[in-house]
N, C-alpha and C. Protein backbone atom coordinates (compact mmCIF):
# COMPACT_ATOMS: atom_id res chain seq x y z
N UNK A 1 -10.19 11.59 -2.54
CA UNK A 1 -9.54 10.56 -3.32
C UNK A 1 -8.09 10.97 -3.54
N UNK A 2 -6.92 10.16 -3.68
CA UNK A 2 -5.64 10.25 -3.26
C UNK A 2 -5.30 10.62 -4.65
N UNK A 3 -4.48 11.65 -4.92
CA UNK A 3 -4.19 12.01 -6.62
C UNK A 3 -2.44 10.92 -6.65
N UNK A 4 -2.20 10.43 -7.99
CA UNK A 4 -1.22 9.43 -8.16
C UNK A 4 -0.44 9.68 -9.62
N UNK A 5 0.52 10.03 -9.58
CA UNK A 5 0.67 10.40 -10.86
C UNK A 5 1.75 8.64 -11.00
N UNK A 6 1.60 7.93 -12.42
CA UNK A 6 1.60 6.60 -12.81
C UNK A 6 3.36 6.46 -13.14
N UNK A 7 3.83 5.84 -12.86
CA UNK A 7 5.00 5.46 -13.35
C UNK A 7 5.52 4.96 -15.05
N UNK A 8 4.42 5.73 -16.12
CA UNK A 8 4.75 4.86 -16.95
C UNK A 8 5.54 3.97 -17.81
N UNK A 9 6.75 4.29 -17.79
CA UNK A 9 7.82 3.69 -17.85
C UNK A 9 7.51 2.17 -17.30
N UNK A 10 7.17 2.07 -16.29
CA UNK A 10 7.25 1.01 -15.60
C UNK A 10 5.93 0.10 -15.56
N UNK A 11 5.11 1.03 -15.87
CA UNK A 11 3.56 0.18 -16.20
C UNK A 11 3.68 -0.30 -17.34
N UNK A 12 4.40 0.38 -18.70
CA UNK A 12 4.55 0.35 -19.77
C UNK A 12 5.11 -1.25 -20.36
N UNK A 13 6.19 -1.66 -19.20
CA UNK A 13 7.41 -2.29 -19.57
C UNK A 13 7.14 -3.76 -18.45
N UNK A 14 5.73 -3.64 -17.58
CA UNK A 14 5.76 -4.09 -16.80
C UNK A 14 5.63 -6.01 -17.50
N UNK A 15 6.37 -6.53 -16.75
CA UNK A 15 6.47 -8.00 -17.32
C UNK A 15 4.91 -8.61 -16.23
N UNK A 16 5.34 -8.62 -15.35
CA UNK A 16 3.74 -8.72 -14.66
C UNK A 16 2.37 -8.06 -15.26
N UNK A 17 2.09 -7.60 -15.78
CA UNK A 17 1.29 -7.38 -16.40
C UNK A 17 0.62 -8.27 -17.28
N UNK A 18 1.99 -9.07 -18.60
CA UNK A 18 1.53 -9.94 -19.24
C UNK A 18 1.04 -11.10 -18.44
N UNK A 19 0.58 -11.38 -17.31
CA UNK A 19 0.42 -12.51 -16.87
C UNK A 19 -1.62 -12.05 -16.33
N UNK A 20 -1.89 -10.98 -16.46
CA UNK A 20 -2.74 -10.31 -16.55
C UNK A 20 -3.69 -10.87 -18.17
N UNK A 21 -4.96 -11.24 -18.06
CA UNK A 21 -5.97 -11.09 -19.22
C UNK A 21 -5.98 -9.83 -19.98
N UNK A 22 -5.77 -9.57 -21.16
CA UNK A 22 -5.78 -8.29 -21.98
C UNK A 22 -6.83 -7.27 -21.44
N UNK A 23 -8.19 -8.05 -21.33
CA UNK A 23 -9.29 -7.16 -20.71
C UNK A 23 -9.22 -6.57 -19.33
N UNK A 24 -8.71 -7.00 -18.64
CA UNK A 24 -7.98 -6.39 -17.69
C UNK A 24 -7.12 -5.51 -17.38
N UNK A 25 -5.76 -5.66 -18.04
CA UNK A 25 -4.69 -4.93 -18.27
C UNK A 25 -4.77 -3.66 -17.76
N UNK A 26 -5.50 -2.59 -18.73
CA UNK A 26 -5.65 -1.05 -18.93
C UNK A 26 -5.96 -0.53 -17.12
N UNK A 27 -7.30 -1.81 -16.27
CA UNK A 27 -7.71 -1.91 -15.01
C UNK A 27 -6.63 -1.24 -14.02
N UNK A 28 -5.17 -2.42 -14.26
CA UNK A 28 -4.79 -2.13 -12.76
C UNK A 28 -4.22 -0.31 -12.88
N UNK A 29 -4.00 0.22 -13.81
CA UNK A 29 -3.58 1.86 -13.49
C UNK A 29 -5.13 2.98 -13.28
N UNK A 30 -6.63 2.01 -13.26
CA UNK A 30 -7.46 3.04 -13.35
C UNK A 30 -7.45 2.59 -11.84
N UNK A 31 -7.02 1.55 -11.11
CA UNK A 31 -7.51 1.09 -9.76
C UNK A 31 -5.98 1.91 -8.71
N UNK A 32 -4.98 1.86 -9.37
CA UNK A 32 -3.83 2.48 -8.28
C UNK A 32 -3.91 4.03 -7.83
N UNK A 33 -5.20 4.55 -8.30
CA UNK A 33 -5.51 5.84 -7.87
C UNK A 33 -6.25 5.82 -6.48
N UNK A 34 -6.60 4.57 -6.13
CA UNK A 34 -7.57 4.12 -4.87
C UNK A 34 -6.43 4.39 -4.01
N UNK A 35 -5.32 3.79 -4.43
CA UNK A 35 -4.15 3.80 -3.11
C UNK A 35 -4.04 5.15 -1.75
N UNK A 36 -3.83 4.93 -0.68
CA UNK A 36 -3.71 6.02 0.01
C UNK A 36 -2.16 6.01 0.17
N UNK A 37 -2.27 6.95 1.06
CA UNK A 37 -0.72 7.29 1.14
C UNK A 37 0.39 6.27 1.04
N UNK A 38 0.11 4.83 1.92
CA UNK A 38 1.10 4.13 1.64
C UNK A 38 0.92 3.15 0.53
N UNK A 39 0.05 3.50 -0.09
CA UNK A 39 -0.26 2.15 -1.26
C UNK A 39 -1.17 1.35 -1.10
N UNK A 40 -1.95 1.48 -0.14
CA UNK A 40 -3.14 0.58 0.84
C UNK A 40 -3.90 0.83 0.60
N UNK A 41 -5.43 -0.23 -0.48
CA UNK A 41 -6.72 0.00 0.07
C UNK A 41 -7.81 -0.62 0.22
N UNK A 42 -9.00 -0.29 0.29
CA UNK A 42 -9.95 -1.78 1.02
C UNK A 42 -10.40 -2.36 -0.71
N UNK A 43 -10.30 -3.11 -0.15
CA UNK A 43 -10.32 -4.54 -0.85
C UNK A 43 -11.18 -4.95 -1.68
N UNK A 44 -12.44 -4.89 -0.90
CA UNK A 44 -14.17 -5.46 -0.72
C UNK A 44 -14.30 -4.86 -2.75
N UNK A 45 -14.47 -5.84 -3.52
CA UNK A 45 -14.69 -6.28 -4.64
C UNK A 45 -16.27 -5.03 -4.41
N UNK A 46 -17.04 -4.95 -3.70
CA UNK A 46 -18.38 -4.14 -4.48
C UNK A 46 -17.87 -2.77 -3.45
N UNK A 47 -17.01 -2.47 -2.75
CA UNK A 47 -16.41 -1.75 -2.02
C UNK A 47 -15.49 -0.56 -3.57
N UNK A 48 -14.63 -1.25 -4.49
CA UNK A 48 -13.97 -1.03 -5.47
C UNK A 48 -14.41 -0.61 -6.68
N UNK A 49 -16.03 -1.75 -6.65
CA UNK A 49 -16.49 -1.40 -7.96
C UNK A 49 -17.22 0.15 -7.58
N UNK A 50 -17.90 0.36 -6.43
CA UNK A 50 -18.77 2.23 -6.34
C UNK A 50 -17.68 2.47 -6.34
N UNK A 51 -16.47 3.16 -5.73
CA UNK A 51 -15.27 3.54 -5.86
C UNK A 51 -15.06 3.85 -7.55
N UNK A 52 -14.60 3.27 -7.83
CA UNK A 52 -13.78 3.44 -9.36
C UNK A 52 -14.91 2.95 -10.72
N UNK A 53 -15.93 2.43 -10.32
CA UNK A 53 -16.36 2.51 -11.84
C UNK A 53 -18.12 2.50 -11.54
N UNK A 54 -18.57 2.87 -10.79
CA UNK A 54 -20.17 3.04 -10.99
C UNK A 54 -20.37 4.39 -11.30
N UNK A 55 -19.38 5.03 -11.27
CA UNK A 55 -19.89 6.77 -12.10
C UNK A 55 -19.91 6.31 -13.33
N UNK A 56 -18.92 6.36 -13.59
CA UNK A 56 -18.80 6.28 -15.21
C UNK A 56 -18.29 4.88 -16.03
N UNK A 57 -18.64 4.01 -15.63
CA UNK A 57 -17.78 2.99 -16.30
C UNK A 57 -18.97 1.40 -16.32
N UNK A 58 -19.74 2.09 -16.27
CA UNK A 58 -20.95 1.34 -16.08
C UNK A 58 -21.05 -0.31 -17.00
N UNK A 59 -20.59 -0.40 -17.95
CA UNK A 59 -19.75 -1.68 -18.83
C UNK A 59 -18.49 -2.70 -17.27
N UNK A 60 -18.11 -2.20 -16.50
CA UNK A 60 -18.05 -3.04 -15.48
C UNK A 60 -18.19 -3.21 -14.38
N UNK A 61 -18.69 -4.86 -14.00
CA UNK A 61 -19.79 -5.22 -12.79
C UNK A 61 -18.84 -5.53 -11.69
N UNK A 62 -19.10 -5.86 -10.64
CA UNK A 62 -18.62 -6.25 -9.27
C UNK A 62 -17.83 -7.43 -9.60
N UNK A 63 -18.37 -8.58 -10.48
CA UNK A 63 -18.01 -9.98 -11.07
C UNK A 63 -16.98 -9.69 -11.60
N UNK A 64 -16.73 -8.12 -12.73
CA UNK A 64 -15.45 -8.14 -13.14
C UNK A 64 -14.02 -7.27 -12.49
N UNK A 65 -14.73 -6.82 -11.10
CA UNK A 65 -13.75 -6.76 -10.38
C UNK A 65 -13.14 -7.62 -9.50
N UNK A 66 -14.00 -8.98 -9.22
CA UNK A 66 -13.77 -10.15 -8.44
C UNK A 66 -12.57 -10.51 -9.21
N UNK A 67 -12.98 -10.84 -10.95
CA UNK A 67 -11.90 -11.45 -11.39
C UNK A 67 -10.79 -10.55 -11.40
N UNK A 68 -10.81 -9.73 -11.84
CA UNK A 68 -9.67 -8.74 -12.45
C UNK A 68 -8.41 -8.51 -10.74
N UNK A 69 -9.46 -8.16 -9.46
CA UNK A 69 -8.06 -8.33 -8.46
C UNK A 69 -7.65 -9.71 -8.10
N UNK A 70 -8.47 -11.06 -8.58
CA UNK A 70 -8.00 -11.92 -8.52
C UNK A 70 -6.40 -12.64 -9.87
N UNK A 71 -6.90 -11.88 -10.52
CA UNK A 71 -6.03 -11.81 -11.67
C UNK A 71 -4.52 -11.06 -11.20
N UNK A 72 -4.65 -10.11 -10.77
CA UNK A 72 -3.58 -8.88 -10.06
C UNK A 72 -2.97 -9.45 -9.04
N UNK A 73 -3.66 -10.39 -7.97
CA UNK A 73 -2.91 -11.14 -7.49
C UNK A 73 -2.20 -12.06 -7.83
N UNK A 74 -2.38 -12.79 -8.45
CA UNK A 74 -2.04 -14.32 -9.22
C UNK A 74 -0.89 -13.37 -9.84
N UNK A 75 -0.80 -12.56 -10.48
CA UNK A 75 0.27 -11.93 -11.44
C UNK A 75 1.22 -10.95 -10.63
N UNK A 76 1.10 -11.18 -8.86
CA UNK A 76 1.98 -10.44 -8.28
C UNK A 76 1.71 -8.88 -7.67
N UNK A 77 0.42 -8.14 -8.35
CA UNK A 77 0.50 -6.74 -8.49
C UNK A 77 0.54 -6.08 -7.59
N UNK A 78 -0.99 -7.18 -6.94
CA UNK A 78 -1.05 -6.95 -5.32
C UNK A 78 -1.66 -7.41 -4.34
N UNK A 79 -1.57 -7.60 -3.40
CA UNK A 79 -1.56 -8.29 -1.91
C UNK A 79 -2.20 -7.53 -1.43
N UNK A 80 -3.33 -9.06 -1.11
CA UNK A 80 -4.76 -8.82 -0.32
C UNK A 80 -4.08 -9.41 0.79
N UNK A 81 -4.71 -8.70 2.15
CA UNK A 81 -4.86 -9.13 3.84
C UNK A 81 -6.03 -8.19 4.22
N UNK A 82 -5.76 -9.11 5.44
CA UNK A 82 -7.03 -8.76 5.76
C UNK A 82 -7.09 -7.82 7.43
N UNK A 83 -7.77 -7.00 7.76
CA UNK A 83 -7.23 -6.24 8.77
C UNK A 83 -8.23 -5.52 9.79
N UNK A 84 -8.70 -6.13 10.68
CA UNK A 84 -9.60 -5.76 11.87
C UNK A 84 -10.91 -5.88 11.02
N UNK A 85 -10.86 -7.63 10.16
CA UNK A 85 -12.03 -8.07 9.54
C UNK A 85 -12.51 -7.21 8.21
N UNK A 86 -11.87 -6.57 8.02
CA UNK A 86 -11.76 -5.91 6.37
C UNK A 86 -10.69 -6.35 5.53
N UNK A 87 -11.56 -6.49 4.21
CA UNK A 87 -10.18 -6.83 3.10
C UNK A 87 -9.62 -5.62 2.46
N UNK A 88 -8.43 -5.66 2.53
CA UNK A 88 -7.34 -4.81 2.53
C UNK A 88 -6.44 -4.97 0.73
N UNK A 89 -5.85 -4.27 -0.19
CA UNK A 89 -5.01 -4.59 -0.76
C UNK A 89 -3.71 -3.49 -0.87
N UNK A 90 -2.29 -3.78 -0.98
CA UNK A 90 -1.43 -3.34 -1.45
C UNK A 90 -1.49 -3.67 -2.92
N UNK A 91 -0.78 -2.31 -3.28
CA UNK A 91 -0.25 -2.18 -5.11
C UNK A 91 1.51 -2.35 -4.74
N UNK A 92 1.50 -3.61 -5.32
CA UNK A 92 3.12 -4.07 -5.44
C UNK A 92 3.80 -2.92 -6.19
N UNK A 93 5.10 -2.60 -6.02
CA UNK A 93 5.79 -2.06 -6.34
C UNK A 93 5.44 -0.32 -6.35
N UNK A 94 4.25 0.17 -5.74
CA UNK A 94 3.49 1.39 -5.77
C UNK A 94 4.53 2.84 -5.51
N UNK A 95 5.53 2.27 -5.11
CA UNK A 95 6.59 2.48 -4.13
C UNK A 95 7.01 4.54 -4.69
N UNK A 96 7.27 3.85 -6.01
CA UNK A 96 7.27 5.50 -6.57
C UNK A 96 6.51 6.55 -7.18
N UNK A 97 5.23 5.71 -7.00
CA UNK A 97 4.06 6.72 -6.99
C UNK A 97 3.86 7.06 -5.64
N UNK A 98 4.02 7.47 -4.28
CA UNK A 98 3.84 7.85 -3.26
C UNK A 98 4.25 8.71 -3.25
N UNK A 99 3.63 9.60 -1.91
CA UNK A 99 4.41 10.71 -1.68
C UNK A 99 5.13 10.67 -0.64
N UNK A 100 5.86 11.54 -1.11
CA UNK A 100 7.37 11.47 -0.07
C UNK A 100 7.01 11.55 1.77
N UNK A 101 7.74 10.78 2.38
CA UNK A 101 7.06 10.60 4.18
C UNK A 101 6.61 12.01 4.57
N UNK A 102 7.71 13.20 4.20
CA UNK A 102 6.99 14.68 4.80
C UNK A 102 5.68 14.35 4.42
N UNK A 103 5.48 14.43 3.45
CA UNK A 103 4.27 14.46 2.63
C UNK A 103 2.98 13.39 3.14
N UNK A 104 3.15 12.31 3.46
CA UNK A 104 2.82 11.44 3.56
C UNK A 104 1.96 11.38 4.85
N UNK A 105 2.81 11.50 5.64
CA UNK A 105 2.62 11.99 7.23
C UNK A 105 1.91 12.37 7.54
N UNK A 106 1.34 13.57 7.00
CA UNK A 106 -0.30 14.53 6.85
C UNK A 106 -1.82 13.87 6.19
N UNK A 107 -1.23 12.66 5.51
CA UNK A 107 -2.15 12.09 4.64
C UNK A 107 -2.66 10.92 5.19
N UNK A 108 -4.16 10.44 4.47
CA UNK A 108 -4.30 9.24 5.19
C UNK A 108 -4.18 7.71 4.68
N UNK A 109 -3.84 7.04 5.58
CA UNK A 109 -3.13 5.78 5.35
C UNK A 109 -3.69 4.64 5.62
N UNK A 110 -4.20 3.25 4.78
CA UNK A 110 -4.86 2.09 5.33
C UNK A 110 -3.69 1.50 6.44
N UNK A 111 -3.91 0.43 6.96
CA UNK A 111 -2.89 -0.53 7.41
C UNK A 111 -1.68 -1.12 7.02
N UNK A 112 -0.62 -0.94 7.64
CA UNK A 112 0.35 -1.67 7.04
C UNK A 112 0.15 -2.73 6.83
N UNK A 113 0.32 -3.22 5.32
CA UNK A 113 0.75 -4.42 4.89
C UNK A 113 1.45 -5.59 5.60
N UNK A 114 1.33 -6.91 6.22
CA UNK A 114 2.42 -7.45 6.61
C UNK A 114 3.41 -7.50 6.01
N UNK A 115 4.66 -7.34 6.32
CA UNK A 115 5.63 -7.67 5.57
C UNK A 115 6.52 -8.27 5.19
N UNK A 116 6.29 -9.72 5.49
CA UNK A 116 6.37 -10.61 4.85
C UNK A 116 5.51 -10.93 3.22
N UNK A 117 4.84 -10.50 3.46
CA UNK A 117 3.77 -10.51 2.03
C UNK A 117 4.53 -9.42 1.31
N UNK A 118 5.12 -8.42 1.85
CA UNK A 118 5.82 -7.47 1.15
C UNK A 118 6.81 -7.84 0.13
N UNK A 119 7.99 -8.17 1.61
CA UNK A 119 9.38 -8.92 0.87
C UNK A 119 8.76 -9.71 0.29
N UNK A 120 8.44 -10.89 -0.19
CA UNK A 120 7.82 -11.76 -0.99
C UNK A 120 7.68 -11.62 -2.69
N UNK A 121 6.62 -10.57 -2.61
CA UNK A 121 5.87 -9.99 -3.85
C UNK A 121 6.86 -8.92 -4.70
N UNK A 122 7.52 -8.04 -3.51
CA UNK A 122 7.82 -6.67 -4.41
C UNK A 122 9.05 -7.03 -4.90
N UNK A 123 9.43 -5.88 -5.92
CA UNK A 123 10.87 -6.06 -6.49
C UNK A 123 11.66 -5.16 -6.41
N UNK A 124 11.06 -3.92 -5.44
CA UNK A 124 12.20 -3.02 -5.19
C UNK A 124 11.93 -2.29 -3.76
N UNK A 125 12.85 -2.00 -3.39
CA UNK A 125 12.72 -1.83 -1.51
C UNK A 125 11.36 -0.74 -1.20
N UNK A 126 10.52 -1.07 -0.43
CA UNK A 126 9.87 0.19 -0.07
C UNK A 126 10.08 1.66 -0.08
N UNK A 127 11.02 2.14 -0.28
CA UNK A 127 11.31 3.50 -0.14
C UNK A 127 11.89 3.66 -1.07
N UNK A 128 12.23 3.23 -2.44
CA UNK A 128 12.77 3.64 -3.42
C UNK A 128 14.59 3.57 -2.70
N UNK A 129 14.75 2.77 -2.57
CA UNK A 129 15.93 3.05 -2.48
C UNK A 129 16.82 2.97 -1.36
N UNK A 130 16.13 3.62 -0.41
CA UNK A 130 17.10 4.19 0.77
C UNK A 130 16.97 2.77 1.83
N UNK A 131 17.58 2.69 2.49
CA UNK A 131 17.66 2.12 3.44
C UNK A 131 16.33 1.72 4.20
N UNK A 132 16.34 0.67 4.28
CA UNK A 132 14.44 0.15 4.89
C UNK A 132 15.16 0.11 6.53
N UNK A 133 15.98 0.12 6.87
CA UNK A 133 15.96 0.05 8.50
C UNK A 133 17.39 0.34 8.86
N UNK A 134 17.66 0.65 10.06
CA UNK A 134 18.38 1.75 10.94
C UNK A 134 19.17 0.73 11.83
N UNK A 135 20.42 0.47 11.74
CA UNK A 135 20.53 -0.81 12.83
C UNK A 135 20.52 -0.18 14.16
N UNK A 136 20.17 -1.10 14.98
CA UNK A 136 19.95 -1.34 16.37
C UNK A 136 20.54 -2.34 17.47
N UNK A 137 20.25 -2.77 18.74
CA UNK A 137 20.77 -3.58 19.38
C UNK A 137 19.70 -5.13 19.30
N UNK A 138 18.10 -3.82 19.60
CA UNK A 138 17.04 -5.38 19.54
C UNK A 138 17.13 -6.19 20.60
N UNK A 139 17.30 -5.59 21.41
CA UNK A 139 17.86 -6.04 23.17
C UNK A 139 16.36 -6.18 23.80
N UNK A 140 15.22 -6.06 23.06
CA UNK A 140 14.12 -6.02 23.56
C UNK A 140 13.81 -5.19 24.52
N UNK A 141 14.41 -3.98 24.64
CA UNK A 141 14.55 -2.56 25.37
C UNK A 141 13.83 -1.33 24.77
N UNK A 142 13.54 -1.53 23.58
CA UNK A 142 13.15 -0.61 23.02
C UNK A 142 14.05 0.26 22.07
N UNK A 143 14.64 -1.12 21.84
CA UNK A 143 16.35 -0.09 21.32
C UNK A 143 16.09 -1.46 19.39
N UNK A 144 15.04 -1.05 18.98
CA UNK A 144 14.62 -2.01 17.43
C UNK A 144 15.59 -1.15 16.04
N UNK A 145 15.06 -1.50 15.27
CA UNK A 145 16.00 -1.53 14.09
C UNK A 145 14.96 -0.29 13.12
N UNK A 146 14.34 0.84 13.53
CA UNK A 146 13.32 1.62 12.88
C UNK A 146 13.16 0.93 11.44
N UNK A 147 12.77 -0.41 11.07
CA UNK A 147 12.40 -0.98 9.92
C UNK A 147 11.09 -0.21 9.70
N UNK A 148 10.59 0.55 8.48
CA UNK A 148 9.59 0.45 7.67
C UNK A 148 8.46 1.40 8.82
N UNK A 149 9.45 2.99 9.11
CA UNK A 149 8.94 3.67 10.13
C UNK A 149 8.03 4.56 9.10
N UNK A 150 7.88 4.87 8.07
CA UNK A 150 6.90 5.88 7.80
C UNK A 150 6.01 4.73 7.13
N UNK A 151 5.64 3.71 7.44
CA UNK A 151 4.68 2.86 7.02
C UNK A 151 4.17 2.48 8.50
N UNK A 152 4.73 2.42 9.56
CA UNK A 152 3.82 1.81 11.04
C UNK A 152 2.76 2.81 11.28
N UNK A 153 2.87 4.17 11.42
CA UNK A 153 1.84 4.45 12.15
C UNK A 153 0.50 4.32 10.74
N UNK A 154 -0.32 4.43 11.29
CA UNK A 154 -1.87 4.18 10.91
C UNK A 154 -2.72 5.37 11.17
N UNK A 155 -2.82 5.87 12.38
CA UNK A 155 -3.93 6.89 12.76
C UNK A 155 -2.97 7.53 13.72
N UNK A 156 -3.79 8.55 14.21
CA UNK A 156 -2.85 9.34 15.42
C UNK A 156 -1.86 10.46 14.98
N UNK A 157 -1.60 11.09 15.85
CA UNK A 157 -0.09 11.84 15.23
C UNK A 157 0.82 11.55 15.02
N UNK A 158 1.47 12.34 13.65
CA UNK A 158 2.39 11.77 12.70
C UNK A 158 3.67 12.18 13.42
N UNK A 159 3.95 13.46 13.55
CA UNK A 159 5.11 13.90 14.04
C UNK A 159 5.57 14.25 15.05
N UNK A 160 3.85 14.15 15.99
CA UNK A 160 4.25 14.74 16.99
C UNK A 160 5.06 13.86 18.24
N UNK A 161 6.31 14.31 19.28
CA UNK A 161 6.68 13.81 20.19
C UNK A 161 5.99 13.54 21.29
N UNK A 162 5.96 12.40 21.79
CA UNK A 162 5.10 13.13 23.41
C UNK A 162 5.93 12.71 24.49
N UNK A 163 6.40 13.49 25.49
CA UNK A 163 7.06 13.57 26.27
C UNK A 163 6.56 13.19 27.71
N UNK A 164 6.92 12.65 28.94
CA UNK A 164 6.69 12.19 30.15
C UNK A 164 7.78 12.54 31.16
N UNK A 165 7.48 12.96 32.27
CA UNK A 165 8.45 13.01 33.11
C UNK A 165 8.49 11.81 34.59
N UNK A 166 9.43 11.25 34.87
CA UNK A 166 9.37 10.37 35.67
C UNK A 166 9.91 11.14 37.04
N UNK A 167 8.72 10.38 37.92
CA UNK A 167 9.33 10.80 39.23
C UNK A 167 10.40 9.54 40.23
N UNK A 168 10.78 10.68 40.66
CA UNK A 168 12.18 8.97 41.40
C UNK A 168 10.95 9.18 42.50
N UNK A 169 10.79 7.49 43.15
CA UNK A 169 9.84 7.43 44.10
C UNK A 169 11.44 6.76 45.29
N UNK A 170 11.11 7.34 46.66
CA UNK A 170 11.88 7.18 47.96
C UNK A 170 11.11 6.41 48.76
């Protein structure tokens, strides 16, 4: 399970939140510990409830996790998709509870989010800050704009290069 230390400042102060049922509320910071590395995780309402509350939290059912991420959506928090037939969610704005890409890289990661659902929802750039993409030509050469590179890969190796040598054919 992915350790998350909470932004409180920002959970604290969060205006989205009030758009959240009171009984709910306290929910979305016991559920952003599900997140994996990039903020991504499955979805599936009885998938969430063994996850985060059939050890100990036995006072809530599957029904009140139906409502409660339906609530989280409606109020912005976070964005459900869906992804090789699994439901998927992002935690909006998760952005500075992550760990840093070194970090990240080693760890494991659901699917990227589309991102359009991204830009949309969030209110501050994916990376805290820095620059979300690298300009380019986009000549359809392979020469793109590295938008939202420590969020593409999924599985596989993180850092590693792999190299090819071409032969000239006569």
């Amino acid at each position: 399970m992915p350790k998350r230390i909470i932004d409180g400042d920002k959970l604290y102060t969060s205006d989205k939140i009030t758009r959240v049922s009171k009984e709910y509320r306290a929910e979305y910071a016991w559920l952003i510990g599900m997140g994996l590395a990039n903020g991504v995780c499955e979805a599936s309402p009885k998938l969430v409830h063994h996850i985060a509350y059939s050890y100990n939290r036995e006072d809530i059912t599957v029904e009140d996790v139906v409502k409660m991420l339906d609530e989280f959506e409606t109020a912005e928090m976070i964005v459900r998709f869906e992804f090789e037939g699994k439901a998927w969610m992002y935690f909006v704005g998760c952005e500075s509870c992550l760990p840093p890409p070194s970090v990240a890289a080693k760890m494991k990661k659901g699917p990227t989010p589309p991102p359009e659902l991204i830009k949309r929802h969030s209110t501050q750039p994916l990376d805290n800050g820095k620059t979300l993409c690298k300009t380019g030509l986009g000549l359809g050469l392979g020469l793109g704009t590295g938008c939202m590179d420590e969020f593409a890969k999924t599985e596989g190796p993180t850092e590693e290069v792999q190299s090819f040598q071409v032969e000239e054919i006569r």
